[in-house]
C-alpha atoms as a PDB file:
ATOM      1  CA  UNK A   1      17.302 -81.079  31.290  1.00  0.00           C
ATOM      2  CA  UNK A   2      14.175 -79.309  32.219  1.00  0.00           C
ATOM      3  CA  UNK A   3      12.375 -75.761  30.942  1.00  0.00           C
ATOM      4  CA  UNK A   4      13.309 -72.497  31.568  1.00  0.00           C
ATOM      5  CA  UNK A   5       9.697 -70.488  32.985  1.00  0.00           C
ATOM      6  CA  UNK A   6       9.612 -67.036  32.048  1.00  0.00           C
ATOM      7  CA  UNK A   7       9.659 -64.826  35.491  1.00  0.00           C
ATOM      8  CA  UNK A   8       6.172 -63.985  36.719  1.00  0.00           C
ATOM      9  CA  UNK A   9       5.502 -60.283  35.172  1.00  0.00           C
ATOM     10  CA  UNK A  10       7.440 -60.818  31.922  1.00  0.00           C
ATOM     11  CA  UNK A  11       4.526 -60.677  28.831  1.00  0.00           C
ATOM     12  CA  UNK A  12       5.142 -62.865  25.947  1.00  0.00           C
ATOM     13  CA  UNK A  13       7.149 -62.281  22.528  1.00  0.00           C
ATOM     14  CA  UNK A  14       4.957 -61.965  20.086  1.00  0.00           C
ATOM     15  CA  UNK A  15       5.983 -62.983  16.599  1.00  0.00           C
ATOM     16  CA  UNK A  16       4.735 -60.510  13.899  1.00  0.00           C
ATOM     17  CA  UNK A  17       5.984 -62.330  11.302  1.00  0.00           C
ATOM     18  CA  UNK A  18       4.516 -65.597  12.044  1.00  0.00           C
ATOM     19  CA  UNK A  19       1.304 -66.523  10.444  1.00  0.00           C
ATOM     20  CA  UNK A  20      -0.727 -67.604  12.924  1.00  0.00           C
ATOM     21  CA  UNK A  21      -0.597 -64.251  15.111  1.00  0.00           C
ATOM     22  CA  UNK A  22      -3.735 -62.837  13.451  1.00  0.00           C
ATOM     23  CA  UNK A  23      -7.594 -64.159  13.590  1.00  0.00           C
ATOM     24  CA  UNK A  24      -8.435 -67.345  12.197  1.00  0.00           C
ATOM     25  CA  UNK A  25     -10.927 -65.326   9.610  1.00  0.00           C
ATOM     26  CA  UNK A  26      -8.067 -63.166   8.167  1.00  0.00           C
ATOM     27  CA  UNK A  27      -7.503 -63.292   4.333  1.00  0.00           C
ATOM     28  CA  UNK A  28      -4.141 -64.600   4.879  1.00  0.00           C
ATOM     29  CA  UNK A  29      -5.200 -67.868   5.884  1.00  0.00           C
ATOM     30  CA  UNK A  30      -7.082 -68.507   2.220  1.00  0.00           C
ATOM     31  CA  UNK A  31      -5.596 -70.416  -0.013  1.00  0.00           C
ATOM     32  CA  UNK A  32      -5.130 -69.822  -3.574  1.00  0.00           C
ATOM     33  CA  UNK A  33      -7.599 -71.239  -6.154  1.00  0.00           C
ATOM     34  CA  UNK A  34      -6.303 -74.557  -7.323  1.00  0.00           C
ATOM     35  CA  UNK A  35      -4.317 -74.901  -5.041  1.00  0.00           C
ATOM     36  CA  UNK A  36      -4.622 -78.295  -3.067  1.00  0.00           C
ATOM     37  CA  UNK A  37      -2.707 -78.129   0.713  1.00  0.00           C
ATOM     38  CA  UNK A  38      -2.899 -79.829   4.232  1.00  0.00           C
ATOM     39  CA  UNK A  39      -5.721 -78.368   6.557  1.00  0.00           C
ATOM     40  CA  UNK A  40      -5.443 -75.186   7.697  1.00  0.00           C
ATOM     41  CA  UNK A  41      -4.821 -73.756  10.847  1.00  0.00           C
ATOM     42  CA  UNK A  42      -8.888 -72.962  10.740  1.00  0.00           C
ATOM     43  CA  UNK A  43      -9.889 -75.886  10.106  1.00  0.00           C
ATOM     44  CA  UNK A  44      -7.650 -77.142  13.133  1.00  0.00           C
ATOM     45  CA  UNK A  45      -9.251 -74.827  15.378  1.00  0.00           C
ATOM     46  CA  UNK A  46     -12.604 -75.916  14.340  1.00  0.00           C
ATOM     47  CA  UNK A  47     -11.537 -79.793  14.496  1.00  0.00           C
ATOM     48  CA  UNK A  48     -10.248 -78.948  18.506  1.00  0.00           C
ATOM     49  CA  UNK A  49     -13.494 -76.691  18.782  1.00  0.00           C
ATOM     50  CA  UNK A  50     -15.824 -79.678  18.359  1.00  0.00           C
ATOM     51  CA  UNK A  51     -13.836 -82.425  20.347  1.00  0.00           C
ATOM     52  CA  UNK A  52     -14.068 -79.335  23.162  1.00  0.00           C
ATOM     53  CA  UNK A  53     -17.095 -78.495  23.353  1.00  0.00           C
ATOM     54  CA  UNK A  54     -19.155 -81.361  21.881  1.00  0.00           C
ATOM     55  CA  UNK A  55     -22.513 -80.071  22.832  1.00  0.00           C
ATOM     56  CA  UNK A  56     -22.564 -76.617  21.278  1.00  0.00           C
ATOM     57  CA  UNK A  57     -24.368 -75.552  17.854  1.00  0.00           C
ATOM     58  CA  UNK A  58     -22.355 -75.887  14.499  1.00  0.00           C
ATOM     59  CA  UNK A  59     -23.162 -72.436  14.171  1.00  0.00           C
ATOM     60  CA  UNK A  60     -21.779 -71.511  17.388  1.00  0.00           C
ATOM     61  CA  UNK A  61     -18.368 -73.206  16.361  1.00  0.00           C
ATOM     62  CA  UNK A  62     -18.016 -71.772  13.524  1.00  0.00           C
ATOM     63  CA  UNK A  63     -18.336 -68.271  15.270  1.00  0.00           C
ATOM     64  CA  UNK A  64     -15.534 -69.164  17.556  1.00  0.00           C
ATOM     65  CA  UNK A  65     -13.415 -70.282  14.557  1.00  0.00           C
ATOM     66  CA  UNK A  66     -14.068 -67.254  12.039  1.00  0.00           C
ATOM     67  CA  UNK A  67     -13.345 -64.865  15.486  1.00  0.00           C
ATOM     68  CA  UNK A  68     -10.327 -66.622  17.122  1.00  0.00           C
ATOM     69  CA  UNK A  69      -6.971 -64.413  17.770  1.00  0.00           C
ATOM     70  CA  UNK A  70      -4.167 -67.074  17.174  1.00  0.00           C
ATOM     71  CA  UNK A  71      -0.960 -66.615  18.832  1.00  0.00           C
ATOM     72  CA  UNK A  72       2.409 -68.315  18.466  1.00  0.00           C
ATOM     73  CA  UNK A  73       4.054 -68.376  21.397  1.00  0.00           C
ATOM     74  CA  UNK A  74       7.932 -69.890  22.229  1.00  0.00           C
ATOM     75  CA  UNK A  75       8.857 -71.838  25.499  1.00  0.00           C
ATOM     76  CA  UNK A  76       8.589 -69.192  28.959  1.00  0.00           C
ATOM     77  CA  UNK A  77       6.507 -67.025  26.854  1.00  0.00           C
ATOM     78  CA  UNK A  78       3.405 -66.038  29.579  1.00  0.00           C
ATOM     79  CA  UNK A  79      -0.074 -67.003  27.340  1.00  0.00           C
ATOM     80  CA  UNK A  80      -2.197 -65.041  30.045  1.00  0.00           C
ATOM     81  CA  UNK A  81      -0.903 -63.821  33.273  1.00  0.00           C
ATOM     82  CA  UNK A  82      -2.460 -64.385  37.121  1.00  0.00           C
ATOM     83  CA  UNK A  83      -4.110 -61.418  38.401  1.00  0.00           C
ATOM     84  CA  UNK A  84      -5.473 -60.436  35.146  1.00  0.00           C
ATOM     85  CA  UNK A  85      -8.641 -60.479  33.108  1.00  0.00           C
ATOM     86  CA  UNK A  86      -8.831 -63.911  31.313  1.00  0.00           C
ATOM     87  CA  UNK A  87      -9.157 -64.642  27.635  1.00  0.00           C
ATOM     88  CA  UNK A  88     -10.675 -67.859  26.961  1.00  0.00           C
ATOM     89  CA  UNK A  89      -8.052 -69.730  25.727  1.00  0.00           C
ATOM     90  CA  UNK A  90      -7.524 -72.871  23.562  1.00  0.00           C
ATOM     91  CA  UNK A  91      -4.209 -74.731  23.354  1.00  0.00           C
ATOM     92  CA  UNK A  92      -3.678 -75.865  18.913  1.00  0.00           C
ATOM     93  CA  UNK A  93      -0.212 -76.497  19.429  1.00  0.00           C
ATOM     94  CA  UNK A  94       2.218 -77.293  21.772  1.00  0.00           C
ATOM     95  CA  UNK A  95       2.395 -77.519  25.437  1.00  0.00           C
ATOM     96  CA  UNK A  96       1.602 -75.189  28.400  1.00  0.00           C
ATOM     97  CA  UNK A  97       1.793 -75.126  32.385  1.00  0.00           C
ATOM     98  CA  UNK A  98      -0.117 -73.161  34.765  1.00  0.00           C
ATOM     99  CA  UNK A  99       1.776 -71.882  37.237  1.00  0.00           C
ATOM    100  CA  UNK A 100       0.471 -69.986  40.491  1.00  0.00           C
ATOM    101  CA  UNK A 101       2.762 -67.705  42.438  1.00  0.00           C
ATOM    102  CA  UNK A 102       1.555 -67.548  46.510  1.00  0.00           C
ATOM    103  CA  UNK A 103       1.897 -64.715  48.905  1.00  0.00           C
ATOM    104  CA  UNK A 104       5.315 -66.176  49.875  1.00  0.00           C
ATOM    105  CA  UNK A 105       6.420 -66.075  46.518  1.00  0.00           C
ATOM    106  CA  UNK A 106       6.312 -69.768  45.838  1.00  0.00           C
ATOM    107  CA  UNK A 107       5.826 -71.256  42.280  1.00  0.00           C
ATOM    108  CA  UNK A 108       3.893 -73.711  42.104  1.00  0.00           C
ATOM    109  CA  UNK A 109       2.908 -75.796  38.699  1.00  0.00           C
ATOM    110  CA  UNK A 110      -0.423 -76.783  38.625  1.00  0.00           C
ATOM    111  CA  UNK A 111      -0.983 -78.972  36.099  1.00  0.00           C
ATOM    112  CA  UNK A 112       0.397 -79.281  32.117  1.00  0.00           C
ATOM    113  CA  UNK A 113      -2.146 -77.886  29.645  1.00  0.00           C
ATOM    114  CA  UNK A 114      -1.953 -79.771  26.327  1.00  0.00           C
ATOM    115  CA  UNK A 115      -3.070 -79.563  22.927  1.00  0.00           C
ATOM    116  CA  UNK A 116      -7.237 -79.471  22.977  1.00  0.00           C
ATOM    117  CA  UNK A 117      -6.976 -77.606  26.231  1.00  0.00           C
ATOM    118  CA  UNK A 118     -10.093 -75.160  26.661  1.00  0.00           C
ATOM    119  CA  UNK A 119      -9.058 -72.494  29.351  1.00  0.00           C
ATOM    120  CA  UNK A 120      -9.984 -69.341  30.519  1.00  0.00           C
ATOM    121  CA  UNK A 121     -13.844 -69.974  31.500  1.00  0.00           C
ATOM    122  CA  UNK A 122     -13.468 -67.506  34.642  1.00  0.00           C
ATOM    123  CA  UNK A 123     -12.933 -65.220  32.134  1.00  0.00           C
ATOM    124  CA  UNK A 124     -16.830 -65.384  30.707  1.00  0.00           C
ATOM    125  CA  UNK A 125     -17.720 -64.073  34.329  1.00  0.00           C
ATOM    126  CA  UNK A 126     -14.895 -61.299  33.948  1.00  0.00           C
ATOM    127  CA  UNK A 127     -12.580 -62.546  36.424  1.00  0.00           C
ATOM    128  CA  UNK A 128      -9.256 -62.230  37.101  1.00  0.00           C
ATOM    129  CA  UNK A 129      -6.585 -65.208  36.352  1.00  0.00           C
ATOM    130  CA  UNK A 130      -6.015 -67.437  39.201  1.00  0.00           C
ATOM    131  CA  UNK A 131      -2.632 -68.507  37.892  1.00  0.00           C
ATOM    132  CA  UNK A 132      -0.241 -67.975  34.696  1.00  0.00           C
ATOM    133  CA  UNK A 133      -0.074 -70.135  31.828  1.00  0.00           C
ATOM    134  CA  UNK A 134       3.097 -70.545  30.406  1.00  0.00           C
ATOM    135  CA  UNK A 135       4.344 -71.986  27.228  1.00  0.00           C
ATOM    136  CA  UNK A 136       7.095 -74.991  27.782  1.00  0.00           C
ATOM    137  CA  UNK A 137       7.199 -75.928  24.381  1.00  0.00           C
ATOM    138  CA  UNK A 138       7.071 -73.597  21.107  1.00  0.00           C
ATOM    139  CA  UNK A 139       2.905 -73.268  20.800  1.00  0.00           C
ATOM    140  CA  UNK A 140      -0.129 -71.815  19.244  1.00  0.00           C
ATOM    141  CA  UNK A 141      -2.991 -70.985  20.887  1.00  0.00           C
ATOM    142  CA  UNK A 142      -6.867 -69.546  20.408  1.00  0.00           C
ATOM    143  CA  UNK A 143      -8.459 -66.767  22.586  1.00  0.00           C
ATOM    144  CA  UNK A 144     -11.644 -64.711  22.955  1.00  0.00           C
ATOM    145  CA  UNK A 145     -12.820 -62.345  25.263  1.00  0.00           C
ATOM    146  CA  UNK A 146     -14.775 -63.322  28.200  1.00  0.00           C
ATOM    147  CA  UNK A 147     -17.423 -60.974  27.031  1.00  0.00           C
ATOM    148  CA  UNK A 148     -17.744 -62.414  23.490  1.00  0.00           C
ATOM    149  CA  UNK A 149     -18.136 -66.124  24.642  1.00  0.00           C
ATOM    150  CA  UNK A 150     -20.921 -64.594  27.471  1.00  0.00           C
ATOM    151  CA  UNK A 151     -22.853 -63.384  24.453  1.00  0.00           C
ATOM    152  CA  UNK A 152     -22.379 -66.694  23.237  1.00  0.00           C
ATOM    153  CA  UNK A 153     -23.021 -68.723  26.044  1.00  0.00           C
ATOM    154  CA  UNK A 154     -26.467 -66.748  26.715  1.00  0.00           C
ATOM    155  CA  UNK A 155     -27.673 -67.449  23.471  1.00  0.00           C
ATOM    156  CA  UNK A 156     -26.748 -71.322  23.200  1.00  0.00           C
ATOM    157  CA  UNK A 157     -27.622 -73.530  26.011  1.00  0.00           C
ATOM    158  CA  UNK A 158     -25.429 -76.417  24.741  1.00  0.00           C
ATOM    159  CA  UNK A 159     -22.249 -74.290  24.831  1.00  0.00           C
ATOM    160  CA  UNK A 160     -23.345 -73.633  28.220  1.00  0.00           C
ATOM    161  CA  UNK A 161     -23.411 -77.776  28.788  1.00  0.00           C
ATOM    162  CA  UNK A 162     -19.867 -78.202  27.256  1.00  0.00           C
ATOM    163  CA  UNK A 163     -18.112 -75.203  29.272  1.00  0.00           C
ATOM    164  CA  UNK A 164     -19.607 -76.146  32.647  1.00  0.00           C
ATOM    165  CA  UNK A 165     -18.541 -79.815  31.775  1.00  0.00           C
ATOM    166  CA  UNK A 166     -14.964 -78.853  31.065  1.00  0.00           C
ATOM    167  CA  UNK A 167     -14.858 -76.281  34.110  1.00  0.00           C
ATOM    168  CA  UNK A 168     -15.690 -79.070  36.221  1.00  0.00           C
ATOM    169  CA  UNK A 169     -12.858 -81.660  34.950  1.00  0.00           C
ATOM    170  CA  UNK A 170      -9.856 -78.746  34.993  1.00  0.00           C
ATOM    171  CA  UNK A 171     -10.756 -77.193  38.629  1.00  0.00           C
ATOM    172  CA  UNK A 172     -11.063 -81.222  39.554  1.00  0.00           C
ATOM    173  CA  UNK A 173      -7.665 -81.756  38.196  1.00  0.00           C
ATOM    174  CA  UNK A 174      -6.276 -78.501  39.675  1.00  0.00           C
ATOM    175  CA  UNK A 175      -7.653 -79.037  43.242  1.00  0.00           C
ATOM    176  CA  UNK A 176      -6.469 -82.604  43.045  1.00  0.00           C
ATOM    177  CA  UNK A 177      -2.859 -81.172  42.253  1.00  0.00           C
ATOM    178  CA  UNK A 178      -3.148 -78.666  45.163  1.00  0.00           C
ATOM    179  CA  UNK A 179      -4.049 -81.165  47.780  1.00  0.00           C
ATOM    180  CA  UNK A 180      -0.809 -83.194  46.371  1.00  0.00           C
ATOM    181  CA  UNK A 181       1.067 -79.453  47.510  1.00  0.00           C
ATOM    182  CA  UNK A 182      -0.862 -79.152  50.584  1.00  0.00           C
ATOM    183  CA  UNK A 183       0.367 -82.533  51.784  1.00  0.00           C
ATOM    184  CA  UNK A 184       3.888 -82.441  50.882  1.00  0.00           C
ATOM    185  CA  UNK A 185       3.987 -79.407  52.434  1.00  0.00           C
ATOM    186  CA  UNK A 186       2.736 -81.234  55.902  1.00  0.00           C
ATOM    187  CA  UNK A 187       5.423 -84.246  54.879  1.00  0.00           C
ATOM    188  CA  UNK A 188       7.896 -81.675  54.767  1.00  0.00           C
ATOM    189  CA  UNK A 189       6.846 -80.162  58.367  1.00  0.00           C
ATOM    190  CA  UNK A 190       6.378 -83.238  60.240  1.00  0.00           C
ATOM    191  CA  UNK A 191       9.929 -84.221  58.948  1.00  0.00           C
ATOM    192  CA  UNK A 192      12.107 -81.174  60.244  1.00  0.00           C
ATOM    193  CA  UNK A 193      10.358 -81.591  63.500  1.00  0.00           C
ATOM    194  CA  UNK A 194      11.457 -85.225  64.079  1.00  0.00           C
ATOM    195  CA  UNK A 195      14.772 -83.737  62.588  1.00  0.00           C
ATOM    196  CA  UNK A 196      15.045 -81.462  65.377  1.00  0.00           C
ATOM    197  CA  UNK A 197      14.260 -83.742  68.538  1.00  0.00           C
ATOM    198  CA  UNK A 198      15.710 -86.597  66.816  1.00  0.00           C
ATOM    199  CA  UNK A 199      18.166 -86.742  69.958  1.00  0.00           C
END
């Protein structure tokens, strides 16, 4: 049994009634007085926030935390979509895969984006997606504009540290997985030509 990917074009299903589709700051996420629970969802974010981006300032964290918009998503929902602008994205729950469609129509998945995932930095520049990300598994995720985490960037060099350090280990993973692609594809060449003179 595998998972169903939404088709390319189709947006996700946002759940109104599901807590976590609102910002992290919202007054729905408080808990009563006296009441003692697990962590919340914030304090989650903020937890995956610091493993992510280890060099930033706490005050800078706590900015992204208070400001997140958290999203449930379910399995083939589309989390941000190729050819668009990019939200910077951060994967709480759940599993994702990015997925790039070529100018032949092919599908191709990249790589499998898991929970502590930090996506999206094209975005900060206010580029377009380079590929879709797609939930496989039910999910919640974090995003910000590209221009809010610029402001936030500018002002604190050791944000700057942690996104270029996680930029570098995703597109090294991602190009990795493309030459993988690039080569089967050759395989796969070489192979119906010896097919075809075989006799």
């Amino acid at each position: 049994k595998g998972f169903a990917l939404r088709p390319h074009g189709q947006a996700e299903r946002p759940n109104p009634d599901d807590a976590s589709h609102r910002t992290a700051s919202s007054p729905g996420n408080k808990q009563s007085p006296g009441t003692k629970a697990a962590a919340r969802p914030d304090d989650r974010l903020q937890e995956l926030l610091v493993q992510a981006l280890p060099n930033a300032a706490p005050e800078t964290i706590e900015t992204l935390a208070g400001t997140a918009r958290l999203s449930a998503v379910g399995p083939g929902d589309v989390v941000f979509r190729q050819g668009e602008t990019i939200p910077f994205t951060l994967v709480i729950r759940g599993y994702g895969a990015f997925r790039r469609t070529t100018t032949d129509g092919r599908q191709l998945v990249l790589s499998i984006a898991s929970p502590g995932w930090l996506v999206g930095h094209p975005g900060i520049a206010g580029r377009a997606a380079s590929q879709d990300l797609v939930a496989i598994t039910q999910a919640k995720v974090a995003r910000w504009s590209g221009t809010q985490v610029r402001a936030l960037v500018l002002a604190d060099p050791g944000l700057a540290v942690s996104v270029i350090d996680v930029m570098a280990r995703f597109w090294g993973i991602t190009i990795e997985r493309l030459d993988g692609f690039i080569h089967q594809e050759a395989r796969g060449r070489v192979l119906r030509v010896l097919a075809t003179y075989a006799d």
